[in-house]
PDB file of N, CA and C in Angstrom:
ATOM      1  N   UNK A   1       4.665 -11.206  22.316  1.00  0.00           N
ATOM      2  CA  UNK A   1       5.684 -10.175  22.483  1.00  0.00           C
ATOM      3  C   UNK A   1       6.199  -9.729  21.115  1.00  0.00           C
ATOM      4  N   UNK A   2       6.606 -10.726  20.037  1.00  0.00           N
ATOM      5  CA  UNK A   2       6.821 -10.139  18.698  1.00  0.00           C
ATOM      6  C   UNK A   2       6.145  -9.609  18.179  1.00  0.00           C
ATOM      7  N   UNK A   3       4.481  -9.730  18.428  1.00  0.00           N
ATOM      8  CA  UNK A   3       3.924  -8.723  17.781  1.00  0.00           C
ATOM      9  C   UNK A   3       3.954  -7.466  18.100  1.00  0.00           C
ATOM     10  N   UNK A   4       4.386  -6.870  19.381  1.00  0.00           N
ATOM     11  CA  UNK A   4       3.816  -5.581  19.811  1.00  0.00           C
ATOM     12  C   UNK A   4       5.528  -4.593  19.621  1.00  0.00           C
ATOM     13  N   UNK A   5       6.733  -5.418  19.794  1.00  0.00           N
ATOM     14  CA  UNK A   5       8.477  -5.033  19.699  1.00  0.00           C
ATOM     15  C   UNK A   5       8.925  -5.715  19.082  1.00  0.00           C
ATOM     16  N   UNK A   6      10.102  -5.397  18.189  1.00  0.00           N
ATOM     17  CA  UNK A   6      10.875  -5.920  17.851  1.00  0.00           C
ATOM     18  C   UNK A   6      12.024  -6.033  19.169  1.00  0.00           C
ATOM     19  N   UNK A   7      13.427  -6.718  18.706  1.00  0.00           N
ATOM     20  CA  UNK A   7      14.032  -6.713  19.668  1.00  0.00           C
ATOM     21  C   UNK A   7      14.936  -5.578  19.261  1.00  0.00           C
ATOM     22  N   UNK A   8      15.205  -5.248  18.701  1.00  0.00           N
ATOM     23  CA  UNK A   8      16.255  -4.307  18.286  1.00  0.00           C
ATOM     24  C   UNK A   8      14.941  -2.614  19.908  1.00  0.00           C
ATOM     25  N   UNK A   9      13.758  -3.259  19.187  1.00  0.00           N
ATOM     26  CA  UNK A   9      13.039  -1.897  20.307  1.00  0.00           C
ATOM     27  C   UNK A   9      13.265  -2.538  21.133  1.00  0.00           C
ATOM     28  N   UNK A  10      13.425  -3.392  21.869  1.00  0.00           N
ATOM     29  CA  UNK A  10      13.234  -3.882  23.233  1.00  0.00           C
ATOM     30  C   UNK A  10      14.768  -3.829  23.837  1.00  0.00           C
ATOM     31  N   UNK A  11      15.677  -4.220  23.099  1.00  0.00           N
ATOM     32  CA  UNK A  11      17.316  -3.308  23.558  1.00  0.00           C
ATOM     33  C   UNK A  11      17.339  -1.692  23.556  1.00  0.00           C
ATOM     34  N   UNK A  12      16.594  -1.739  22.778  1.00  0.00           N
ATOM     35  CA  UNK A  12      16.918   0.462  23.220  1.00  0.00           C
ATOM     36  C   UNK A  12      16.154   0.883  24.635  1.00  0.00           C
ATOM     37  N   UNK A  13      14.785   0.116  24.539  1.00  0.00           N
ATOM     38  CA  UNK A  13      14.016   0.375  25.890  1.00  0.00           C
ATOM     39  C   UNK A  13      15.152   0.211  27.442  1.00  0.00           C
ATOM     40  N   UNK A  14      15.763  -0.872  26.867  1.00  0.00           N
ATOM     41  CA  UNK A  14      16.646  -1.281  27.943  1.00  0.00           C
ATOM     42  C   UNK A  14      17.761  -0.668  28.783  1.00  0.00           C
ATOM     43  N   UNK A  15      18.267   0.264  26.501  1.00  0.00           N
ATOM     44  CA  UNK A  15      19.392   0.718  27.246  1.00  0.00           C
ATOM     45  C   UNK A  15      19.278   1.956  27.959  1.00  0.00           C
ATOM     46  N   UNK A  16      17.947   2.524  27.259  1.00  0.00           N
ATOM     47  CA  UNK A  16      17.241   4.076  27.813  1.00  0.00           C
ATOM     48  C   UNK A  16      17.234   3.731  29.696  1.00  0.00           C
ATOM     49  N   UNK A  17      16.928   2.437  30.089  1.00  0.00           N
ATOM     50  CA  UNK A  17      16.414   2.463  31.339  1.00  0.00           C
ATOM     51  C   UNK A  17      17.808   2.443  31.904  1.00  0.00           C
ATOM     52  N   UNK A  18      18.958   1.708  31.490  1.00  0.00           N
ATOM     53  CA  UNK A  18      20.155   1.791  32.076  1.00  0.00           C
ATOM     54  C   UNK A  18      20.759   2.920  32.091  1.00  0.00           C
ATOM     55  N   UNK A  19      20.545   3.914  31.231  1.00  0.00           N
ATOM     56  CA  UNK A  19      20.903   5.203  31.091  1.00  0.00           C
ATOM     57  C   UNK A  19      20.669   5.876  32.413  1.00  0.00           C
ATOM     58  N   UNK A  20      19.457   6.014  32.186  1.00  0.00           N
ATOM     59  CA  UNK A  20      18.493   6.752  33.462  1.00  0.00           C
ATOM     60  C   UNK A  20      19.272   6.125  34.791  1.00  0.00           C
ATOM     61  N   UNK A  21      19.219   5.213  35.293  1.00  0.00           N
ATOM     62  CA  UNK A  21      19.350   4.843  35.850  1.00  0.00           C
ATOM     63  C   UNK A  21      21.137   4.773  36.538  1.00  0.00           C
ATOM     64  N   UNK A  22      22.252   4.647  35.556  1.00  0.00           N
ATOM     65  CA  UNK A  22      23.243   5.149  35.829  1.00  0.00           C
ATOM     66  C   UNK A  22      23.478   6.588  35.737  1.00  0.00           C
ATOM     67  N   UNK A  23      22.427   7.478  35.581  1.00  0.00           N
ATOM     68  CA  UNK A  23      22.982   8.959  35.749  1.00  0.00           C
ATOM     69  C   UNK A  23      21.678   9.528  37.059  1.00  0.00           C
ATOM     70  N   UNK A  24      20.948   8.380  37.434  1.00  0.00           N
ATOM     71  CA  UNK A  24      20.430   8.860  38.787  1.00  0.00           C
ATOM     72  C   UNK A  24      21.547   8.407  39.827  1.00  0.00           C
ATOM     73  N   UNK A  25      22.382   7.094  39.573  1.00  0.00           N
ATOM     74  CA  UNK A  25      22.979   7.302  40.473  1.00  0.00           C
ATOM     75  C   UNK A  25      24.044   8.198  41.059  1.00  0.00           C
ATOM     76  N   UNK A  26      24.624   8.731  39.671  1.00  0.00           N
ATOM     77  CA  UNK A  26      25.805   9.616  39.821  1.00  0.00           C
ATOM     78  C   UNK A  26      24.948  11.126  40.397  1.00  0.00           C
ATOM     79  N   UNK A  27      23.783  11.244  39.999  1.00  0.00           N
ATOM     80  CA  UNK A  27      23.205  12.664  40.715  1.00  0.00           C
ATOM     81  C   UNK A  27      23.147  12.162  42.150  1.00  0.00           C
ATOM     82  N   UNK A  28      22.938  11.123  42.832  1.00  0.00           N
ATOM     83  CA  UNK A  28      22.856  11.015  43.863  1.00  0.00           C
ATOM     84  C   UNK A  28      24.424  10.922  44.545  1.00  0.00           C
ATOM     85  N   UNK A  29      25.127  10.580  44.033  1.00  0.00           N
ATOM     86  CA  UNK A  29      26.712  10.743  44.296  1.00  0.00           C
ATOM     87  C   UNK A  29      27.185  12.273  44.801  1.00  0.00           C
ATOM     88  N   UNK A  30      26.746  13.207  43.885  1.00  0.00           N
ATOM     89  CA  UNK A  30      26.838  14.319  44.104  1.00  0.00           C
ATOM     90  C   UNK A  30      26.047  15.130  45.020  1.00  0.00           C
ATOM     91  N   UNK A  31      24.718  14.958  44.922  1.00  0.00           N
ATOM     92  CA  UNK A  31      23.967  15.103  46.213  1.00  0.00           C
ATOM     93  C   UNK A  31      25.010  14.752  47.439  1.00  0.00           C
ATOM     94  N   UNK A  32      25.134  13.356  47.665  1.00  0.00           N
ATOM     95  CA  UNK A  32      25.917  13.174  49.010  1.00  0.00           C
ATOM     96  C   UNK A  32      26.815  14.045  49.269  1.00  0.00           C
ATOM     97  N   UNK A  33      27.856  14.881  48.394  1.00  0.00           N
ATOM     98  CA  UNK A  33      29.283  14.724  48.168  1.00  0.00           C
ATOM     99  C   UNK A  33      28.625  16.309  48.776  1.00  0.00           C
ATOM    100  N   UNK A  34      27.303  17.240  47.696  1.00  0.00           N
ATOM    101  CA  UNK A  34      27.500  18.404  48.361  1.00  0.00           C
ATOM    102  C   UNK A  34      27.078  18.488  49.448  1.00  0.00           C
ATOM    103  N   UNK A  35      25.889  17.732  50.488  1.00  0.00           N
ATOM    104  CA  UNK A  35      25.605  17.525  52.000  1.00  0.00           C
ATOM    105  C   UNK A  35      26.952  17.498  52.393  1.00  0.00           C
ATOM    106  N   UNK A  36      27.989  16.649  52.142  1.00  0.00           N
ATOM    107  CA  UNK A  36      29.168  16.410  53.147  1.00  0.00           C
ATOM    108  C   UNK A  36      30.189  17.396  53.178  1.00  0.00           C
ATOM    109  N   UNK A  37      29.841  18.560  52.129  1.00  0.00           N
ATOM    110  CA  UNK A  37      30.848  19.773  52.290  1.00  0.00           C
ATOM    111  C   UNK A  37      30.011  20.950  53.201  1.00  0.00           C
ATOM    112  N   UNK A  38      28.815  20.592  52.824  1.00  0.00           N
ATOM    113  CA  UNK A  38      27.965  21.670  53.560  1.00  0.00           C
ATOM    114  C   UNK A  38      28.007  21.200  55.512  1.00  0.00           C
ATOM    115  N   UNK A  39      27.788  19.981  55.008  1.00  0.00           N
ATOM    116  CA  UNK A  39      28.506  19.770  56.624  1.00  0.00           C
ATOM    117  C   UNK A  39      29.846  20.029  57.139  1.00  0.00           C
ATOM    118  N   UNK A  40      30.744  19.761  56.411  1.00  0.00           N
ATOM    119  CA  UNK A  40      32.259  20.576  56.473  1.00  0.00           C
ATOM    120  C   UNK A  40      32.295  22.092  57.261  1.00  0.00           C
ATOM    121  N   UNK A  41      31.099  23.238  56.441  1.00  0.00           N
ATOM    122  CA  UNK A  41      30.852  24.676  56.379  1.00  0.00           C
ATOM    123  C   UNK A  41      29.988  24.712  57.620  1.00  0.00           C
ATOM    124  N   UNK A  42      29.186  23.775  58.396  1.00  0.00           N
ATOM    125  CA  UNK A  42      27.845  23.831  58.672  1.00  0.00           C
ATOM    126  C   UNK A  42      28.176  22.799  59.551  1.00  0.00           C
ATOM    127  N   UNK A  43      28.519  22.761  60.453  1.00  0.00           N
ATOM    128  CA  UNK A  43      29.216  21.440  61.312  1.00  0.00           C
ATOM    129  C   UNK A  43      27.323  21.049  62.400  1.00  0.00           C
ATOM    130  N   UNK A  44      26.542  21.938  62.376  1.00  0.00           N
ATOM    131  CA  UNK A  44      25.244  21.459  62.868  1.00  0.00           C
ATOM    132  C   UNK A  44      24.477  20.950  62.573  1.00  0.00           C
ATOM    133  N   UNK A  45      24.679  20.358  60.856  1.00  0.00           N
ATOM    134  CA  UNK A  45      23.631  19.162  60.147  1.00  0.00           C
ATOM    135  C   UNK A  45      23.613  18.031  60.574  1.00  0.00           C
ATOM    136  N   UNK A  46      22.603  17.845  60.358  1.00  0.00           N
ATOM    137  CA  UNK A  46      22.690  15.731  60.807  1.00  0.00           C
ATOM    138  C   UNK A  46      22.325  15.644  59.748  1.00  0.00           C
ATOM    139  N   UNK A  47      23.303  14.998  58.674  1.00  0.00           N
ATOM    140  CA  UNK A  47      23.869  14.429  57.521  1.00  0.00           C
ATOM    141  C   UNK A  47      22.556  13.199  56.867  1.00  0.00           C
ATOM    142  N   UNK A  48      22.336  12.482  57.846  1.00  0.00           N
ATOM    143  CA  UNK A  48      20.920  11.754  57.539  1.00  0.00           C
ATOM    144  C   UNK A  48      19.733  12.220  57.565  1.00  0.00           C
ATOM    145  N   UNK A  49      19.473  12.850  58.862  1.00  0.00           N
ATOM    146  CA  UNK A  49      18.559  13.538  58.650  1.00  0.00           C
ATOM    147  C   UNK A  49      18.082  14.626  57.110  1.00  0.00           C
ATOM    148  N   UNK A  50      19.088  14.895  57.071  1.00  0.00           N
ATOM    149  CA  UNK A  50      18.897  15.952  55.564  1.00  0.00           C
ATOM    150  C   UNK A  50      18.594  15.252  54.627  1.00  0.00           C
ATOM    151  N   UNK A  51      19.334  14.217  54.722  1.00  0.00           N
ATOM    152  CA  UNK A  51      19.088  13.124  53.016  1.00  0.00           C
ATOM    153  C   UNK A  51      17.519  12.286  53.237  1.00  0.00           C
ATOM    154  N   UNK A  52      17.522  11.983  53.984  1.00  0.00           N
ATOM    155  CA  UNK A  52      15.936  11.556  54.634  1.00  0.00           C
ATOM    156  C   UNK A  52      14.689  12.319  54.448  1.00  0.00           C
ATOM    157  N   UNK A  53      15.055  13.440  54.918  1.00  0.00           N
ATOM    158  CA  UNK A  53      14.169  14.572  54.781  1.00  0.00           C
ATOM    159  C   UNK A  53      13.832  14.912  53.276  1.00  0.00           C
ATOM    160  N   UNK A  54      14.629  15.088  51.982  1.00  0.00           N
ATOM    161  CA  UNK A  54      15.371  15.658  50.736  1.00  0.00           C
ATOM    162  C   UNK A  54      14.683  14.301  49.795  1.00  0.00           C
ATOM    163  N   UNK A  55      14.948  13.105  50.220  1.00  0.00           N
ATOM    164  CA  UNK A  55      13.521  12.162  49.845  1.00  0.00           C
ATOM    165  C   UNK A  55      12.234  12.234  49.862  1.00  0.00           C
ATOM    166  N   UNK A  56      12.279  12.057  51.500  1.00  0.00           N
ATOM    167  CA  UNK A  56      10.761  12.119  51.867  1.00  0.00           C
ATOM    168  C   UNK A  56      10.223  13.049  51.373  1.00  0.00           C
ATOM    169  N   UNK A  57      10.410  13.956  51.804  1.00  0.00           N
ATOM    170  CA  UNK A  57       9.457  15.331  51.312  1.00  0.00           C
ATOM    171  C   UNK A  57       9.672  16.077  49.673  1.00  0.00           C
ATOM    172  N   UNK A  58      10.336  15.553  49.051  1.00  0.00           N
ATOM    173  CA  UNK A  58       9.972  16.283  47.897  1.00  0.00           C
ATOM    174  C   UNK A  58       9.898  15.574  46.711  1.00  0.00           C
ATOM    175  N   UNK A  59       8.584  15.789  45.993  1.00  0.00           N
ATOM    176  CA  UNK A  59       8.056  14.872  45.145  1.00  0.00           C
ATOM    177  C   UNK A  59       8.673  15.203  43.643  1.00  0.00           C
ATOM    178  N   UNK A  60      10.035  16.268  43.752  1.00  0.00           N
ATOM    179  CA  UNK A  60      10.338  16.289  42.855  1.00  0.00           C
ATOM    180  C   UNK A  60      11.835  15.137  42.598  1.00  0.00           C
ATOM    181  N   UNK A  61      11.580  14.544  43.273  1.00  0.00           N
ATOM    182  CA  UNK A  61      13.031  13.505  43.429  1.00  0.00           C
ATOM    183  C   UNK A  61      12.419  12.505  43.005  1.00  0.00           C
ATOM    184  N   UNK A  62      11.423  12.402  42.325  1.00  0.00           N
ATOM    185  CA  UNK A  62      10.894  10.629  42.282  1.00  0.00           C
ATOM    186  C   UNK A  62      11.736   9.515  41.739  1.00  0.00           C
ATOM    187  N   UNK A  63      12.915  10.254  41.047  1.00  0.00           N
ATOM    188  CA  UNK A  63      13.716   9.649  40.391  1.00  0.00           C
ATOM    189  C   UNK A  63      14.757   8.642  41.599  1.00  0.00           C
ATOM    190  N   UNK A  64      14.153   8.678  42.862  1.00  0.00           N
ATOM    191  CA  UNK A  64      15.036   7.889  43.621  1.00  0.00           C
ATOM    192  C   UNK A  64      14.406   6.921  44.019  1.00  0.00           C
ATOM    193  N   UNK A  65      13.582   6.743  43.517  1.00  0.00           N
ATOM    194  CA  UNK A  65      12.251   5.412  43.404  1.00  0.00           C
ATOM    195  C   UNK A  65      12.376   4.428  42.686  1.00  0.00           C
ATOM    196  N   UNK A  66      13.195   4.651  41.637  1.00  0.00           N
ATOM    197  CA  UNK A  66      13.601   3.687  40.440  1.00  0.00           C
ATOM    198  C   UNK A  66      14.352   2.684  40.792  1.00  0.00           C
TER     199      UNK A  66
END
């Protein structure tokens, strides 16, 4: 392992992943927050269904895989 990182690289790798990773969750915070107003406006959503769907099907979310 010392040959290939130092540790000083192997804390930045880390903190890059914690990064990512605390600002996927807050996008997903907001996701919820705008489903639950659109359901507010839109009282005929099924609230799971949408977020289910908004996963499954779009491969541009992969970031909820992490």
């Amino acid at each position: 392992m010392k040959d290939y990182e130092t540790i000083g690289g192997l804390f930045k790798e880390i903190k890059q992943d914690y990064i990512e990773h605390k600002l996927n969750q807050r996008l997903l915070v907001v996701m919820v927050e705008i489903l639950a107003i659109l359901d507010l406006l839109i009282r005929n959503i099924d609230f799971n269904e949408t977020v289910c769907k908004l996963i499954y099907y779009s491969d541009t979310f992969s970031f909820f895989e992490k």
